[in-house]
C-alpha atoms as a PDB file:
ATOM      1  CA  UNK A   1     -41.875 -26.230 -27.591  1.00  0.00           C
ATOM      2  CA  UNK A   2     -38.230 -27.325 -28.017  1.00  0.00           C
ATOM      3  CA  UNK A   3     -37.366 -23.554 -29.180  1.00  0.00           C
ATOM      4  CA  UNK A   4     -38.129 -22.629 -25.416  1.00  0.00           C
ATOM      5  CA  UNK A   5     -36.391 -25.286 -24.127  1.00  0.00           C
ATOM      6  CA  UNK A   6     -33.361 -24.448 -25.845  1.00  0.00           C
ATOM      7  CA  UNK A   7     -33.348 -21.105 -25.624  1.00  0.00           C
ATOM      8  CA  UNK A   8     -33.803 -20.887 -21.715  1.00  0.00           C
ATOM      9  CA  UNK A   9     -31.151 -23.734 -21.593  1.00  0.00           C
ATOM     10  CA  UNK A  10     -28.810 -21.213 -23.334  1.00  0.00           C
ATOM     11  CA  UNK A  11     -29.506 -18.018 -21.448  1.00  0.00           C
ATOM     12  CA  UNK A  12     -29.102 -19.927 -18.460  1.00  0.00           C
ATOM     13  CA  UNK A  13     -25.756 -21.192 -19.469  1.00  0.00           C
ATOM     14  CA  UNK A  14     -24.747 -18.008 -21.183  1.00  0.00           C
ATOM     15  CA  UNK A  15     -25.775 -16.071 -17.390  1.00  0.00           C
ATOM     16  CA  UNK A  16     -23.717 -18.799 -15.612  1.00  0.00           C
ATOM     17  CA  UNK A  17     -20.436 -18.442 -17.868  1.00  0.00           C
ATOM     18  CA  UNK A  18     -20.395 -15.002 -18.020  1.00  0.00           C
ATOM     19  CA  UNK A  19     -20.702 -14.856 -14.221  1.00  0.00           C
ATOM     20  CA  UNK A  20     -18.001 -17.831 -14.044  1.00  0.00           C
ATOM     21  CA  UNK A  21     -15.652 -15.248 -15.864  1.00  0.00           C
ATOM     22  CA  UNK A  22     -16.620 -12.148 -13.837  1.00  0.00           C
ATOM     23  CA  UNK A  23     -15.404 -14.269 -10.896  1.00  0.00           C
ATOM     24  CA  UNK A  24     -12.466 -14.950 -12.536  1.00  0.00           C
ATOM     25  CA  UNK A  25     -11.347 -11.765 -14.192  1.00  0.00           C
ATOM     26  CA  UNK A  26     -12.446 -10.178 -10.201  1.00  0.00           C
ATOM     27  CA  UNK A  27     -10.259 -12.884  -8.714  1.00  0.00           C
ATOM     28  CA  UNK A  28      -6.886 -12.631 -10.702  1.00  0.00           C
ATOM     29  CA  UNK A  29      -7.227  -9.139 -11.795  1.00  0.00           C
ATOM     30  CA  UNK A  30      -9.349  -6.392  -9.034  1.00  0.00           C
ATOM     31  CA  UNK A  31      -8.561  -8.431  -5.896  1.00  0.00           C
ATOM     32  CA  UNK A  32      -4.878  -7.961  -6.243  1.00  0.00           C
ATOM     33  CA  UNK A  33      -4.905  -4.275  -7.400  1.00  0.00           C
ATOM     34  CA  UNK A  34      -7.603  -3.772  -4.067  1.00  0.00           C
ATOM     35  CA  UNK A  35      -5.403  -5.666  -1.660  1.00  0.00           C
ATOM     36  CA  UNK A  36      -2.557  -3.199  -2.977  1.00  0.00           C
ATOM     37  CA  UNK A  37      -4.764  -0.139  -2.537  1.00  0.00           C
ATOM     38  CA  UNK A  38      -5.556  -1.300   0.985  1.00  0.00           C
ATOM     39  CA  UNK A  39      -2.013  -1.651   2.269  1.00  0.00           C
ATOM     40  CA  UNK A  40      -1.195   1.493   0.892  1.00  0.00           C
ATOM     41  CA  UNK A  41      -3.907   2.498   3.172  1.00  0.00           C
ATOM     42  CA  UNK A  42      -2.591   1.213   6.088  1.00  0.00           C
ATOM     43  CA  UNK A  43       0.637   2.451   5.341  1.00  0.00           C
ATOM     44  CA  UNK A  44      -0.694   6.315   5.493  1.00  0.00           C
ATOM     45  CA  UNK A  45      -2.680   5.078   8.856  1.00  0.00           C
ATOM     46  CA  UNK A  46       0.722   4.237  10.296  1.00  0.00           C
ATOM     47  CA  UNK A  47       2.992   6.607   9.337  1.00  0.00           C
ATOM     48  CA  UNK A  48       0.654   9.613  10.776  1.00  0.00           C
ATOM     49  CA  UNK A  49       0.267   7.067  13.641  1.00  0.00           C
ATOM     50  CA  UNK A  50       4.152   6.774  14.365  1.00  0.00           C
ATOM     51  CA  UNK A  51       4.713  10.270  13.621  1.00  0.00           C
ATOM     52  CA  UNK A  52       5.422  11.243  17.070  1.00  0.00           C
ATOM     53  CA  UNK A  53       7.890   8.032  17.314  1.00  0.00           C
ATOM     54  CA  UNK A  54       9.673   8.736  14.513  1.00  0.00           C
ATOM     55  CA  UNK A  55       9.850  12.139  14.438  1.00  0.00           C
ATOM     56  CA  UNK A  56      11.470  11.715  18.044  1.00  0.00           C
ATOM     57  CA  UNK A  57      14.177   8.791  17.392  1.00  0.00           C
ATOM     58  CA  UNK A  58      15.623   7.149  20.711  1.00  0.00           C
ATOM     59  CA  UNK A  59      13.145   8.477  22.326  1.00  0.00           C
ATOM     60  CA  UNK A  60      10.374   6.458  24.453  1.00  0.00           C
ATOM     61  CA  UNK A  61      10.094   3.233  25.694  1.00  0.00           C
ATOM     62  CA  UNK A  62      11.938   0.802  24.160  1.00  0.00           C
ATOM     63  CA  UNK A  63       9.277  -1.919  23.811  1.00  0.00           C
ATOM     64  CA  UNK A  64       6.909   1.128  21.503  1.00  0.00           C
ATOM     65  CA  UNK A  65      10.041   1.948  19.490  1.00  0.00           C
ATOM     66  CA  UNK A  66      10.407  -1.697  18.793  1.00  0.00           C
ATOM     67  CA  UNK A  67       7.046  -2.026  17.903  1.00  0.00           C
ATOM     68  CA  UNK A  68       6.987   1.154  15.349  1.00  0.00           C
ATOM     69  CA  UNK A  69       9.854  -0.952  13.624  1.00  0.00           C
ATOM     70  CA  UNK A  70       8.232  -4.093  13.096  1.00  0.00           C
ATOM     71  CA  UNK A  71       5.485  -1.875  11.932  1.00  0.00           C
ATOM     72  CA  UNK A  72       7.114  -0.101   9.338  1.00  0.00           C
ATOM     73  CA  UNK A  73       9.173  -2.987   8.168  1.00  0.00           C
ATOM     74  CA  UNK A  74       6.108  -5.126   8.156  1.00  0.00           C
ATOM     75  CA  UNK A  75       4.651  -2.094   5.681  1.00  0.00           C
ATOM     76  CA  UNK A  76       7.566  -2.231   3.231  1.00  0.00           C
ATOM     77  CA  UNK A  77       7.330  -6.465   2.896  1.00  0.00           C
ATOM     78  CA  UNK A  78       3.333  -5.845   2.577  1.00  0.00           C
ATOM     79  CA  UNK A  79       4.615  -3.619  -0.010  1.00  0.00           C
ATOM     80  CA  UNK A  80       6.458  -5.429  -2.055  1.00  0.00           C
ATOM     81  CA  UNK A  81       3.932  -8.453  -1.220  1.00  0.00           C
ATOM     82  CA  UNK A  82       1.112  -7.160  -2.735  1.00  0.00           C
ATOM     83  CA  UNK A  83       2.572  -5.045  -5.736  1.00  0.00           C
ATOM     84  CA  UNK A  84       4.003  -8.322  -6.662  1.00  0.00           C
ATOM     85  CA  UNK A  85       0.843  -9.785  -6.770  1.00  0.00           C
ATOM     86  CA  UNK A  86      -1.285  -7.628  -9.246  1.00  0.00           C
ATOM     87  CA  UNK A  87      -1.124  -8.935 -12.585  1.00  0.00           C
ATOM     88  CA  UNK A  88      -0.703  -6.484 -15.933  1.00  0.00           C
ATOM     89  CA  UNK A  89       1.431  -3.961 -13.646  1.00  0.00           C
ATOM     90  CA  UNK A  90       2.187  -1.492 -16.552  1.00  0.00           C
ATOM     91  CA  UNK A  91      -1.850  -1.256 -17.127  1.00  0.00           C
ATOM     92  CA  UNK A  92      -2.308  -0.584 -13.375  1.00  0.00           C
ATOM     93  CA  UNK A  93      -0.149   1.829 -13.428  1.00  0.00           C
ATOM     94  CA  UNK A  94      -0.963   3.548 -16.954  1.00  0.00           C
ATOM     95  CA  UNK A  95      -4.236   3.875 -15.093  1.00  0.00           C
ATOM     96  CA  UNK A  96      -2.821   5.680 -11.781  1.00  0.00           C
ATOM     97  CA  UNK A  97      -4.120   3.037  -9.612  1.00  0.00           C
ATOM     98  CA  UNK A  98      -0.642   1.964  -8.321  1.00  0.00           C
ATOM     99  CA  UNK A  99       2.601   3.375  -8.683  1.00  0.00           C
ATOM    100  CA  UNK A 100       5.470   2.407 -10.865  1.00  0.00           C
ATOM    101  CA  UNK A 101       8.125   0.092  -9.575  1.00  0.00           C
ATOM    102  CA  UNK A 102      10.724   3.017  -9.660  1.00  0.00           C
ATOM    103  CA  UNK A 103       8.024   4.984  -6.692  1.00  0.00           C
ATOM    104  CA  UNK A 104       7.342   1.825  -5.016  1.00  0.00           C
ATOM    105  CA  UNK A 105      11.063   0.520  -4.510  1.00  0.00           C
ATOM    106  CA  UNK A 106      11.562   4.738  -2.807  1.00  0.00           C
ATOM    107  CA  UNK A 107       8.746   4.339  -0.764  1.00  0.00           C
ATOM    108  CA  UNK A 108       9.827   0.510   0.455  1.00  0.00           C
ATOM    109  CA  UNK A 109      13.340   2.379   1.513  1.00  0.00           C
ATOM    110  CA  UNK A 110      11.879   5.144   3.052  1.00  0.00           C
ATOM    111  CA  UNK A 111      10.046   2.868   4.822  1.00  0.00           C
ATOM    112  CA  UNK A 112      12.913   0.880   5.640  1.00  0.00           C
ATOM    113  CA  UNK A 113      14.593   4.290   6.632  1.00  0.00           C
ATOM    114  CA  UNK A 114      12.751   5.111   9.051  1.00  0.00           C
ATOM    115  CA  UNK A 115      11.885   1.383  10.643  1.00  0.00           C
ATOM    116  CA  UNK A 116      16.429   1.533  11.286  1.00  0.00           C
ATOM    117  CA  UNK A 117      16.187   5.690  12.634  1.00  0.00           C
ATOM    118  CA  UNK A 118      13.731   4.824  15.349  1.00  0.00           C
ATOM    119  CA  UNK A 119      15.761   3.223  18.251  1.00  0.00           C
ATOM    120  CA  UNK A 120      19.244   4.568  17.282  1.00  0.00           C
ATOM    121  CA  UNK A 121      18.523   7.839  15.926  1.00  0.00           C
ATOM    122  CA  UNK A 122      19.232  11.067  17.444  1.00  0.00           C
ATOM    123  CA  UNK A 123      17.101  14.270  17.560  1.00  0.00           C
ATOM    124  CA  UNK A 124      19.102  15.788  14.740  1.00  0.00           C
ATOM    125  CA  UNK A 125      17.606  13.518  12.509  1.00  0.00           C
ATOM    126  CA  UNK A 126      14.236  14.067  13.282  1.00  0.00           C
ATOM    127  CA  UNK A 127      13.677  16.490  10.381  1.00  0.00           C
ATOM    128  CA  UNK A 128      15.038  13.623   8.117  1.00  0.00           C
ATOM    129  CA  UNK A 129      12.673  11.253   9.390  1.00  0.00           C
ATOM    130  CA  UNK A 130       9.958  13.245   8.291  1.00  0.00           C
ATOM    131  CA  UNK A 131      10.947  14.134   5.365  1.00  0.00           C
ATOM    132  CA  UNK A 132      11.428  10.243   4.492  1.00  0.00           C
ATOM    133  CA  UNK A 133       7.893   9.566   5.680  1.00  0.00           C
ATOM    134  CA  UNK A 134       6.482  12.486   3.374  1.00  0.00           C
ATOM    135  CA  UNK A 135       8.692  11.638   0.205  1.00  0.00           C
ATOM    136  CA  UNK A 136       7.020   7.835   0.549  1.00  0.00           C
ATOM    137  CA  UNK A 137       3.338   9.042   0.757  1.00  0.00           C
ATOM    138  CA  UNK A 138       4.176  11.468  -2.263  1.00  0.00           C
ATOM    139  CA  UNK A 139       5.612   8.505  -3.824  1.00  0.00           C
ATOM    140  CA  UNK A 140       3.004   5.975  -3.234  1.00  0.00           C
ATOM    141  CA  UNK A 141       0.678   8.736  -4.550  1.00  0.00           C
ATOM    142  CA  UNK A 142      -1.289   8.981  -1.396  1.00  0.00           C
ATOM    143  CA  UNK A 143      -0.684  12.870  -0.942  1.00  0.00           C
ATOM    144  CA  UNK A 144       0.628  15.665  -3.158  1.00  0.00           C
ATOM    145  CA  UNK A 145       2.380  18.039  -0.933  1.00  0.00           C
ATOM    146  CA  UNK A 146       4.274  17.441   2.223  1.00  0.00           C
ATOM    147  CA  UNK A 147       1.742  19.251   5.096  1.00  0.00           C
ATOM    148  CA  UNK A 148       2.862  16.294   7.286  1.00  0.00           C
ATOM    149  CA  UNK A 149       5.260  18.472   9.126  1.00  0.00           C
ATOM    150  CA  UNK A 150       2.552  20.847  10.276  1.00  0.00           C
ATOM    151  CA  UNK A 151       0.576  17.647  11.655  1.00  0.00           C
ATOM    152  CA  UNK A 152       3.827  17.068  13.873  1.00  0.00           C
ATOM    153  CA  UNK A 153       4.526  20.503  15.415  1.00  0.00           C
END
């Protein structure tokens, strides 16, 4: 009688701790590495968003152009933010699932980049823009080739 006892007492608590550290290992480990994944995300959503913004700097209202920068300086902290955040970094990234600190830190500037070439730039620098919003999704690892350019003309 006791043997059942006992042994339902310990599968319960066995189910319950293992769960417990599921939790935990989801909390301090996944989460962060997701919350990265999904700003990366929303950095690719705005940078084909602003494309037309950036791509023509000093163009446009004002008040959208000041927008775009908040936008894509906003990206670069959310960045940072969030890279900062995911524990065992060099396992992350020996697994592909974010980039190294060297890719990130070009990608943050690029981002950067582009959030100072909106308002003041001229159309001569348009092609640089680009180019700076293409080398950060190749260097966040969110596309391999540069067809950005072809979305634009």
């Amino acid at each position: 009688m006791y043997d059942i006892v006992y042994t339902a007492i310990a599968t319960i608590t066995g189910g319950v701790l293992i769960y417990v550290i599921g939790r935990i290992v989801e909390k301090i480990h996944l989460e962060p590495v997701h919350e990265f994944r999904k700003a990366r995300g929303r950095i690719a959503i705005d940078l084909r968003l602003l494309a037309n913004i950036y791509a023509n700097p000093g163009s446009g209202h004002l008040e959208i152009r000041e927008n775009a920068e908040k936008i894509l300086r906003r990206d670069s902290a959310d960045l940072w933010g969030n890279y900062y955040s995911v524990p065992i970094r060099n396992f992350w990234i020996l697994l592909q699932l974010i980039p190294s600190k060297l890719n990130l830190d070009g990608a943050a500037k690029n981002l950067v980049f582009l959030s100072n070439s909106i308002r003041t730039g001229n159309a001569d620098k348009a092609d640089k823009n680009v180019e700076k919003a293409e080398e950060a999704l190749v260097l966040l690892g969110l596309q391999k080739e540069k067809p950005m350019a072809e979305m634009i003309t």
